[in-house]
N, C-alpha and C. Protein backbone atom coordinates (compact mmCIF):
# COMPACT_ATOMS: atom_id res chain seq x y z
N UNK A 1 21.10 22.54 -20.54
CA UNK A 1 22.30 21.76 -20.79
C UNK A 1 22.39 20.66 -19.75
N UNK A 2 22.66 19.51 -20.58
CA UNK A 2 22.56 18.46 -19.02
C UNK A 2 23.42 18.08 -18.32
N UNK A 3 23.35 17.79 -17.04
CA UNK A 3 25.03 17.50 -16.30
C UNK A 3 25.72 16.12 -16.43
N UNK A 4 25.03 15.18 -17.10
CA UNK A 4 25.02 14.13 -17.48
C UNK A 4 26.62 13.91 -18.41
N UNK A 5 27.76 12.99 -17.67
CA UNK A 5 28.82 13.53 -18.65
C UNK A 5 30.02 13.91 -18.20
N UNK A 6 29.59 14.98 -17.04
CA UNK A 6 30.54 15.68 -16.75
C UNK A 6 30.88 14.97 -14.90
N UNK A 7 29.60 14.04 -14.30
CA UNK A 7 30.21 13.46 -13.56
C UNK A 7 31.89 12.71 -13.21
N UNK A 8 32.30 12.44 -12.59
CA UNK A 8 33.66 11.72 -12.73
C UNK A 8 33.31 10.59 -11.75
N UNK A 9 34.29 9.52 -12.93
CA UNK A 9 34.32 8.17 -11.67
C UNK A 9 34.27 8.33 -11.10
N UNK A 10 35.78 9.23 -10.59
CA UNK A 10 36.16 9.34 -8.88
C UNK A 10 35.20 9.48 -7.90
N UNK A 11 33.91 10.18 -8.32
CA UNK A 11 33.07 10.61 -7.52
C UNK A 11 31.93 9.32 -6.81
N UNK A 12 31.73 8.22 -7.86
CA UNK A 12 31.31 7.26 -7.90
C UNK A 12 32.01 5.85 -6.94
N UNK A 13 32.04 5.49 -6.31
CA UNK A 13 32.36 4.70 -5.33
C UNK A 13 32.21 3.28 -5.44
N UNK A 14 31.59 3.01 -6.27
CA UNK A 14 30.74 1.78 -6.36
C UNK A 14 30.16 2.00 -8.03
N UNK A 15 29.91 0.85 -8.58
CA UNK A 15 29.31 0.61 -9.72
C UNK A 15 27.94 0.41 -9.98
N UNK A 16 27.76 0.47 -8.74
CA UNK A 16 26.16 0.59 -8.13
C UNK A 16 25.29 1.90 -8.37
N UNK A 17 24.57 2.22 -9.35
CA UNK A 17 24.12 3.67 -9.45
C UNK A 17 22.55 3.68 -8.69
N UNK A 18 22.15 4.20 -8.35
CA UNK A 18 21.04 4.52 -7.82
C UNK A 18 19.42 4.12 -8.75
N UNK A 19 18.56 3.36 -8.98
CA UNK A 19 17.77 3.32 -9.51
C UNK A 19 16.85 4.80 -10.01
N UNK A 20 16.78 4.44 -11.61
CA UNK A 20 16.07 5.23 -12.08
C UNK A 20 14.91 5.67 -11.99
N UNK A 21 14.16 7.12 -11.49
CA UNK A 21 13.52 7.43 -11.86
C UNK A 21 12.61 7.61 -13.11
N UNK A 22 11.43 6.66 -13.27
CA UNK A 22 10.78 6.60 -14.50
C UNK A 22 10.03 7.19 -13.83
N UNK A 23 9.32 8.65 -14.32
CA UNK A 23 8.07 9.60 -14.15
C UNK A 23 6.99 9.07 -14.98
N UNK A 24 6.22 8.91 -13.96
CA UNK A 24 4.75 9.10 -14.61
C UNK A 24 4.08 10.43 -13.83
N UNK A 25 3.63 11.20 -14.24
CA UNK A 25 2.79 12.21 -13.61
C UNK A 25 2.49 11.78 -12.37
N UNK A 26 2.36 12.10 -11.40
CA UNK A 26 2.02 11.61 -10.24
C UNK A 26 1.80 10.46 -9.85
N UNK A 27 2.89 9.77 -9.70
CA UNK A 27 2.70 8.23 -9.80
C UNK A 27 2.90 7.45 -9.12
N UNK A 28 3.44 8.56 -7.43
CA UNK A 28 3.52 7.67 -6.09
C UNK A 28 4.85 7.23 -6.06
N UNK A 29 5.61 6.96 -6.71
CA UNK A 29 6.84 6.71 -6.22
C UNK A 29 7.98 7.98 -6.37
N UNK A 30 7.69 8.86 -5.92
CA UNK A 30 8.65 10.30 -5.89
C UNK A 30 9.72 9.93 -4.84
N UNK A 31 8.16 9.80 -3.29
CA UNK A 31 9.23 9.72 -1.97
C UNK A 31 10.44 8.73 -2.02
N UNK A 32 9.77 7.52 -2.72
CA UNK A 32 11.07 5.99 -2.30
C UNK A 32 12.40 6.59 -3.61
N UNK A 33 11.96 7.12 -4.73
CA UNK A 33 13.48 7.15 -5.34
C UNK A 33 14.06 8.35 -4.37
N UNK A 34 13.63 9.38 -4.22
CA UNK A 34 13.98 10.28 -3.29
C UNK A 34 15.00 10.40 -2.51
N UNK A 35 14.48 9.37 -1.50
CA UNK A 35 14.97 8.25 -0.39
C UNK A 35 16.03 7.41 -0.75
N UNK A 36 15.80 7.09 -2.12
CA UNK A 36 17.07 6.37 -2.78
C UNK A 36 18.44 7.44 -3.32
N UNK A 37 18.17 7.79 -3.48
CA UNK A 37 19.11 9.33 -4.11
C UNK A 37 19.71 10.03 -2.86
N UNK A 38 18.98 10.21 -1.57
CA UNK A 38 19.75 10.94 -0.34
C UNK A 38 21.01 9.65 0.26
N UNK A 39 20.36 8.32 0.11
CA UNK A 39 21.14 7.31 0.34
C UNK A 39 22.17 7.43 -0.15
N UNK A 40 21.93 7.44 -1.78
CA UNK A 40 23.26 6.43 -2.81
C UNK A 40 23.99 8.24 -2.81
N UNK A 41 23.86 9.35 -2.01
CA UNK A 41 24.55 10.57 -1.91
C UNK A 41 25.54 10.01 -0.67
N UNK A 42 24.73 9.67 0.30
CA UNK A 42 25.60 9.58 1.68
C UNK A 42 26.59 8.42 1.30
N UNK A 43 26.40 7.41 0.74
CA UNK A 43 26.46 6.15 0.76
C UNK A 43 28.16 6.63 -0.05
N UNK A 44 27.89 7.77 -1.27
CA UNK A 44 29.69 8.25 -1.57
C UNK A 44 30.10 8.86 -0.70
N UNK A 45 29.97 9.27 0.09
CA UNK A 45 30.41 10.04 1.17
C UNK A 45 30.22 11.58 0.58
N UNK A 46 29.07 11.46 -0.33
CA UNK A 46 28.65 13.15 -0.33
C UNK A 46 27.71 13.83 0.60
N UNK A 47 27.91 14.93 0.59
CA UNK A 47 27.22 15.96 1.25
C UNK A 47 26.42 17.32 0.87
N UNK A 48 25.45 17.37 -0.06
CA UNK A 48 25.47 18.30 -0.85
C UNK A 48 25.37 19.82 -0.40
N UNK A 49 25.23 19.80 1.09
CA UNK A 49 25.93 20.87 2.11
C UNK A 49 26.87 21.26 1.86
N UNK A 50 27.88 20.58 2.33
CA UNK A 50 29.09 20.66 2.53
C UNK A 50 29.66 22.17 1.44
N UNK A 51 29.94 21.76 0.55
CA UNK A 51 30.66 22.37 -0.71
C UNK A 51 29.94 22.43 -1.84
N UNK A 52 30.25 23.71 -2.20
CA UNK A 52 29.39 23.73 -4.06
C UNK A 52 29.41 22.57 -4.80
N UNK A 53 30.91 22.04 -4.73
CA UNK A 53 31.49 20.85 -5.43
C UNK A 53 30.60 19.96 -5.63
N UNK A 54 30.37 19.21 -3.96
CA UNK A 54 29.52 17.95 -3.39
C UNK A 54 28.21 18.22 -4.12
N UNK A 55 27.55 19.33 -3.75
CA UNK A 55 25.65 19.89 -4.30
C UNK A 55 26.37 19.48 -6.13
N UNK A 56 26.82 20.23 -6.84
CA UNK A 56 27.23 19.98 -8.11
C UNK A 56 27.08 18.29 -8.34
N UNK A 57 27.98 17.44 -8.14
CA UNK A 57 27.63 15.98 -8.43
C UNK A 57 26.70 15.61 -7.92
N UNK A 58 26.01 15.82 -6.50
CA UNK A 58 24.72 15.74 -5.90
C UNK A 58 23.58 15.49 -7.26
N UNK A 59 23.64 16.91 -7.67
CA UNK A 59 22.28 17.16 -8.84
C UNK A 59 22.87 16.45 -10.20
N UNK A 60 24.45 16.36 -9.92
CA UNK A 60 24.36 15.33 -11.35
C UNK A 60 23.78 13.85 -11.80
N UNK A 61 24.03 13.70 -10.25
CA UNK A 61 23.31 12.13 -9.70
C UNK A 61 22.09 11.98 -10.13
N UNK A 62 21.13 13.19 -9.73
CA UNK A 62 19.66 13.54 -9.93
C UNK A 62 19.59 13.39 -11.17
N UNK A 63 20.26 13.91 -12.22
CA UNK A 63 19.89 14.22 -13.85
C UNK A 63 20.19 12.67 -14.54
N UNK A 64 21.32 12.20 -13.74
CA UNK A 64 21.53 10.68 -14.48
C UNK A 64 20.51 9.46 -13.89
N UNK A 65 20.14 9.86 -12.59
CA UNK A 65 18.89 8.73 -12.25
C UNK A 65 18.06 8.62 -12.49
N UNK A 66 17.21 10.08 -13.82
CA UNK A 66 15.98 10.66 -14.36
C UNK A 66 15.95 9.95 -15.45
N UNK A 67 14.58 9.67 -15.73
CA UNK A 67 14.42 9.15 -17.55
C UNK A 67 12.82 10.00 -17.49
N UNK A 68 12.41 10.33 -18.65
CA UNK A 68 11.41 10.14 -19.53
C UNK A 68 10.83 11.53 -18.92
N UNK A 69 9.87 12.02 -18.66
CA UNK A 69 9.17 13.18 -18.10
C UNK A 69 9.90 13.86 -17.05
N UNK A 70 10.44 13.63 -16.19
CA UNK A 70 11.43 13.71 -15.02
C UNK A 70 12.69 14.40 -15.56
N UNK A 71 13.39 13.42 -16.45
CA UNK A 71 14.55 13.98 -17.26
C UNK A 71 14.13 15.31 -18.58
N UNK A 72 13.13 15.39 -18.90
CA UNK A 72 12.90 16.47 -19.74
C UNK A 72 12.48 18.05 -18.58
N UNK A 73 11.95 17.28 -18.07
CA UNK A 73 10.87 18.56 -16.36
C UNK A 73 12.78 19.15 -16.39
N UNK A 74 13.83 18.34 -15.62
CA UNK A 74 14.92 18.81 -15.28
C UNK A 74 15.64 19.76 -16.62
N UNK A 75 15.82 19.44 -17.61
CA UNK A 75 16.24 20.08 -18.68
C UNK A 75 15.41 21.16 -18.84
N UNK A 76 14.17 21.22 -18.91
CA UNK A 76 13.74 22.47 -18.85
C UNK A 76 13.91 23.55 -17.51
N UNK A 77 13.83 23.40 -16.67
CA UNK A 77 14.11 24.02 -15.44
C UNK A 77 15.48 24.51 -15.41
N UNK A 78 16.42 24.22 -16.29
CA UNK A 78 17.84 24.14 -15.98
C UNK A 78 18.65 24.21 -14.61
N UNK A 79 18.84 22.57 -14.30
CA UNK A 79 19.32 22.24 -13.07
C UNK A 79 20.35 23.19 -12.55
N UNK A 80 20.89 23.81 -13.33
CA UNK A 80 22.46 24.53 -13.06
C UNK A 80 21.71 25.99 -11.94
N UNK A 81 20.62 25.95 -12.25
CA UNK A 81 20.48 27.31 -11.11
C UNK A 81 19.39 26.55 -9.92
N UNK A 82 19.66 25.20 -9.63
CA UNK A 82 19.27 24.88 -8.34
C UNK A 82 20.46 24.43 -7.29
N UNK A 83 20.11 24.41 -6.04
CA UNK A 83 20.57 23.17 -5.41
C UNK A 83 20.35 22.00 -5.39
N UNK A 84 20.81 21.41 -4.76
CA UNK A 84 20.62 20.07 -4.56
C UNK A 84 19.22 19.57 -4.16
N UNK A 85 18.63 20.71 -2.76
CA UNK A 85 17.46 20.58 -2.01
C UNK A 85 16.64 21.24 -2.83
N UNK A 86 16.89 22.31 -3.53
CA UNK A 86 15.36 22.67 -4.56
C UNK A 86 15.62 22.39 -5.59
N UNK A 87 16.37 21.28 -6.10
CA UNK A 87 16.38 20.61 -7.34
C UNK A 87 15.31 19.64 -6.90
N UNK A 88 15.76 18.91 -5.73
CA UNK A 88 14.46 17.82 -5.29
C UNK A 88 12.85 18.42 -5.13
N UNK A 89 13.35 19.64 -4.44
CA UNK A 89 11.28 20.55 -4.21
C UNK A 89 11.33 20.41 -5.16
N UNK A 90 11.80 20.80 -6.57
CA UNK A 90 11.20 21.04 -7.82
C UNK A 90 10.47 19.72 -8.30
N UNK A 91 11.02 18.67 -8.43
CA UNK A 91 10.78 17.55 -8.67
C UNK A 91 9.38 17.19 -7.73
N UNK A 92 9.72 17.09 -7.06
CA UNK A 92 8.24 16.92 -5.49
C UNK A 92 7.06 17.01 -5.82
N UNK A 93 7.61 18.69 -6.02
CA UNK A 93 6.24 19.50 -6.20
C UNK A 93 5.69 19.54 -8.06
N UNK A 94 6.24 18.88 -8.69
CA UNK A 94 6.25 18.42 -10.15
C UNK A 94 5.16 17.19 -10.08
N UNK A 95 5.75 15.69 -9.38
CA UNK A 95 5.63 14.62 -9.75
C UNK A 95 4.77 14.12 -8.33
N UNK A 96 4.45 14.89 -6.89
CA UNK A 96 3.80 14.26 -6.29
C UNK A 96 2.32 14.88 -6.06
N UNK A 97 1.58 14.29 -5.48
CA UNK A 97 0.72 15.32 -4.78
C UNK A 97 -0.09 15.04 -3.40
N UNK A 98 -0.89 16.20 -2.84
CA UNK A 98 -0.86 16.32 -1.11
C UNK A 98 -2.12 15.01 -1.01
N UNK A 99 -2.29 14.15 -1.70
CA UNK A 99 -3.39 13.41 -1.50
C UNK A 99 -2.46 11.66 -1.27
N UNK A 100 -1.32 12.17 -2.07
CA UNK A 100 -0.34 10.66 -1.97
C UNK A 100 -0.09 10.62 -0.53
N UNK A 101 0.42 11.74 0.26
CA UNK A 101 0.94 11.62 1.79
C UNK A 101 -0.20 11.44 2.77
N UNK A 102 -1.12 11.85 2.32
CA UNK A 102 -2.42 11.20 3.10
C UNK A 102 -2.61 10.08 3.29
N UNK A 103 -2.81 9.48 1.84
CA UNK A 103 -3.22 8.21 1.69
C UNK A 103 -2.19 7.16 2.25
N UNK A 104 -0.60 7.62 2.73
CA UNK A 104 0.07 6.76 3.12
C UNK A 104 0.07 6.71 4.28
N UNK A 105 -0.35 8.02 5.33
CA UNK A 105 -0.29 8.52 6.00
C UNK A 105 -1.37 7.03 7.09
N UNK A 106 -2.81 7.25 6.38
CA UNK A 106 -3.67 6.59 6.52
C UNK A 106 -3.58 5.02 6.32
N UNK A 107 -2.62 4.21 5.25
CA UNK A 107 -2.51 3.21 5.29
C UNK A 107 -1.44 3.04 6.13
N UNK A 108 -0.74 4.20 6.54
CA UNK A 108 0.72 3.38 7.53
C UNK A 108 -0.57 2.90 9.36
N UNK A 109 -1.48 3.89 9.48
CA UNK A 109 -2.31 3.88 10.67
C UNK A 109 -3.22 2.43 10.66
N UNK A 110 -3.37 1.61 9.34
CA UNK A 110 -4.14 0.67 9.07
C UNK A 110 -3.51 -0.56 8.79
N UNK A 111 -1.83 -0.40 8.87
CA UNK A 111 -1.24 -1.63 8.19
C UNK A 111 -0.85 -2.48 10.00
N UNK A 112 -1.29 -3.45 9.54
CA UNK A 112 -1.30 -5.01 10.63
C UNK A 112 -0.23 -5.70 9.61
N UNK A 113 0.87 -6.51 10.67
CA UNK A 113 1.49 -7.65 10.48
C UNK A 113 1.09 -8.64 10.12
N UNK A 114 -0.35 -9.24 10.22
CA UNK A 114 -1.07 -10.12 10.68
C UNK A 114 -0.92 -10.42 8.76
N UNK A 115 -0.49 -11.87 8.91
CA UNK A 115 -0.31 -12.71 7.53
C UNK A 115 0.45 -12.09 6.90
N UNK A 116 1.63 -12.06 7.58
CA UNK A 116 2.97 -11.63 6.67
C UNK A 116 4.13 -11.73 7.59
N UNK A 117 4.96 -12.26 7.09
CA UNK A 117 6.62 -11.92 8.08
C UNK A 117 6.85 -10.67 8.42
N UNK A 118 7.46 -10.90 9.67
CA UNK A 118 8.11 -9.68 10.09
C UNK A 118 9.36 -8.38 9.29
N UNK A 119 9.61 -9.52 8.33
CA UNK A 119 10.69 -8.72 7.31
C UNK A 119 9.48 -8.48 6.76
N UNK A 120 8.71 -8.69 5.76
CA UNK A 120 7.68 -8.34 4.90
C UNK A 120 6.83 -6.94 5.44
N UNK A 121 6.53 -7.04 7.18
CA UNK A 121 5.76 -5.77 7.40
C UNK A 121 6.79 -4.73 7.79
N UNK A 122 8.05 -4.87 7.95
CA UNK A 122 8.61 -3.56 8.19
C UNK A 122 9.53 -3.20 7.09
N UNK A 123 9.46 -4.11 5.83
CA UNK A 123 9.48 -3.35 4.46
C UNK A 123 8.39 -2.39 3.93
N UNK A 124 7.12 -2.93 4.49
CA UNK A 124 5.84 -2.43 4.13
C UNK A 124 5.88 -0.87 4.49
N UNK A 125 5.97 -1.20 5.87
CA UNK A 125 6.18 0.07 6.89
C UNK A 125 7.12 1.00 6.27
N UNK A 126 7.85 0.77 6.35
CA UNK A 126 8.95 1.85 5.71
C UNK A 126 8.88 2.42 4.69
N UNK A 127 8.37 1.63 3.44
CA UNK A 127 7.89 1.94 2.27
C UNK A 127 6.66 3.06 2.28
N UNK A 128 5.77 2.58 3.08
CA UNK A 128 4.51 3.82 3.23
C UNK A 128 5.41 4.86 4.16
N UNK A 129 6.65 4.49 5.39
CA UNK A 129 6.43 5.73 5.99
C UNK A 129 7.37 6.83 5.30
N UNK A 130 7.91 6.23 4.09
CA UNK A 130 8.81 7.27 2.94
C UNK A 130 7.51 8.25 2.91
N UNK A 131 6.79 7.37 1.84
CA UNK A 131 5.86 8.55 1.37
C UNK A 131 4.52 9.16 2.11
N UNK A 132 4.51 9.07 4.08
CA UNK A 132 3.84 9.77 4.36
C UNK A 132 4.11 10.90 4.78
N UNK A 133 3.65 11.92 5.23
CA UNK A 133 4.31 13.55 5.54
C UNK A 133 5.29 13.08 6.99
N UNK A 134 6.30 14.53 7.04
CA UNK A 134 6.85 14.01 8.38
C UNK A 134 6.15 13.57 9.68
N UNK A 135 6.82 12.63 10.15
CA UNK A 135 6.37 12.27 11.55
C UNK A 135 7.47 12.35 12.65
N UNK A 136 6.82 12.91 14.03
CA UNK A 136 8.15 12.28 15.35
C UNK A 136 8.51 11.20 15.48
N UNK A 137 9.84 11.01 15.71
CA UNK A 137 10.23 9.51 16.26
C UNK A 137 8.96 8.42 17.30
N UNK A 138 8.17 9.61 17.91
CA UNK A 138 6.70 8.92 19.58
C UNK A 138 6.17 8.45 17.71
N UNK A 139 5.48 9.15 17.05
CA UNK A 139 4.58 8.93 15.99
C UNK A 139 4.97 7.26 15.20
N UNK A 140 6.23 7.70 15.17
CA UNK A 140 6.54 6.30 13.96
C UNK A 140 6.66 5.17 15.09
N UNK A 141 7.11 5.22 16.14
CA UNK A 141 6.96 4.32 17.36
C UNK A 141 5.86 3.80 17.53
N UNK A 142 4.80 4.82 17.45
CA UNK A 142 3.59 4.54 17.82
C UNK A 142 2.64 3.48 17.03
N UNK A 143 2.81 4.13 15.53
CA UNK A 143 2.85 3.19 14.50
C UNK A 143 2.85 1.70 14.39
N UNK A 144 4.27 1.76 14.19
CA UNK A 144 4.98 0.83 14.13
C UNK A 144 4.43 -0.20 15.05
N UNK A 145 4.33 0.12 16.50
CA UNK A 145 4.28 -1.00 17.79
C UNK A 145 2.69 -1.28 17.16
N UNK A 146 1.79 -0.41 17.11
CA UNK A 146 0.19 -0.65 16.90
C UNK A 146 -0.06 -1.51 15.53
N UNK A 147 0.50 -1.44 14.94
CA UNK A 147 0.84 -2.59 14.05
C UNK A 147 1.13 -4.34 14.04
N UNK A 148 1.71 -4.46 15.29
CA UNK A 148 2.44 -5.51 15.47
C UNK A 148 0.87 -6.53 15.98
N UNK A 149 1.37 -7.99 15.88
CA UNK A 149 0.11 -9.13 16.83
C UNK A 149 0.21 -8.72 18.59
N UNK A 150 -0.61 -8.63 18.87
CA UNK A 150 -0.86 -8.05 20.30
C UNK A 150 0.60 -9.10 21.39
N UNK A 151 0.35 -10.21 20.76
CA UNK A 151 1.24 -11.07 21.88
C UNK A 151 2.57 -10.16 21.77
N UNK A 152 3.05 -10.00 20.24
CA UNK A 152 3.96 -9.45 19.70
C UNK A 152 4.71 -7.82 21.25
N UNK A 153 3.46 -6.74 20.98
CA UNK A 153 2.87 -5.92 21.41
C UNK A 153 3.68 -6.44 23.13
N UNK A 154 2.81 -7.06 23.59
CA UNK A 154 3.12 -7.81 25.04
C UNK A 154 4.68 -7.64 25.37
N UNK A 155 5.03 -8.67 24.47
CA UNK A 155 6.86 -8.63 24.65
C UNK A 155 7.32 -7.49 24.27
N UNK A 156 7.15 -6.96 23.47
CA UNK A 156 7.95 -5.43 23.29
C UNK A 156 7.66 -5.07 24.42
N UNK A 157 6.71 -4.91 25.05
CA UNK A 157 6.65 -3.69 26.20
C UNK A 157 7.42 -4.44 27.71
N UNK A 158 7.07 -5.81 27.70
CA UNK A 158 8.06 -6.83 28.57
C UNK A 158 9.00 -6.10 28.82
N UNK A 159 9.91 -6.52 27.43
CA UNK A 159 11.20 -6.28 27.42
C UNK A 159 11.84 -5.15 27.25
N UNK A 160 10.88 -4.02 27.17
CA UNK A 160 11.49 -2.43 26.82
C UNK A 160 11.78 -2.06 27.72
C-alpha cells in the first residue's frame, strides 16, 4: 500500500520537493538522491529519529521521490514495516553496488582542479565524495587540498 497521499502539506515547508529518483539498476546515482532526501528531511525540520511521526513522513518523502523500478522495489517490500534508515539500506543495497564506491573512491584520489573553476571542482568533489565509502574529516582534507594547483596548495598552508 503506498504512502503516497497520506502526506500533509503541513509537513511540507516549501513547494520545493526533492528530486526524483529514476532507478536504473545500478546506475550510480543512489548516493546523490540519497544525499538529497537526508537534506530536503532536515531542510523541513524533520528528524526521522526523533518520533514515529517524523520517520512516518520521512519514508513518505522516500515513496513520493521514487519513480519506475525504485517505486515498484518500495511497494513490494512494503515500506510500512521499515524505518526511515532501513528503508534507505533497502534501497542501497537494491540499486547500488561495492564497485560504484570504489570507483569514486579512486576518482575522488585522481581528481585535479587543473582546467576548471574552483566552483566547478568542488562540485565535482562533493559529487564523487557522496558516492565514495565513508571517509574522516584528515581523509576528505587530505583529498580535497591534494587536488588543488600547487600555488593554490602554497597559500592554503600560508594561511592555515
Amino acid at each position: 500500500m503506498p504512502l503516497e497521499g497520506k502526506i500533509l502539506p503541513k509537513h511540507i515547508r516549501s513547494q520545493v520537493k526533492p528530486r526524483p529518483y529514476e532507478s536504473r539498476e545500478k546506475s550510480g546515482r543512489f548516493k546523490t538522491w540519497e544525499r538529497d532526501i537526508r537534506q530536503f528531511c532536515r531542510l523541513q525540520g524533520l528528524e526521522p529519529d526523533l518520533s514515529p511521526e517524523q520517520d512516518i513522513i520521512c519514508r513518505q518523502i522516500i515513496e513520493m521521490s521514487c519513480t519506475g523500478e525504485a517505486l515498484l522495489y518500495i511497494q513490494r517490500i512494503d515500506p510500512h514495516r521499515h524505518t526511515f534508515e532501513s528503508l534507505l539500506q533497502a534501497l542501497s543495497d537494491r540499486f547500488t553496488h561495492p564497485e560504484e564506491a570504489r570507483n569514486a573512491r579512486k576518482a575522488l584520489d585522481n581528481l585535479r582542479m587543473s582546467g576548471m573553476s574552483a566552483r566547478d571542482y568542488c562540485n565535482k568533489f562533493e559529487r564523487l565524495l557522496d558516492e565514495a565509502p565513508p571517509m574522516s574529516e584528515a581523509d576528505i582534507l587530505f583529498c580535497f587540498h591534494k587536488g588543488l594547483p600547487e600555488w593554490l596548495q602554497t597559500w592554503m598552508n600560508y594561511h592555515a
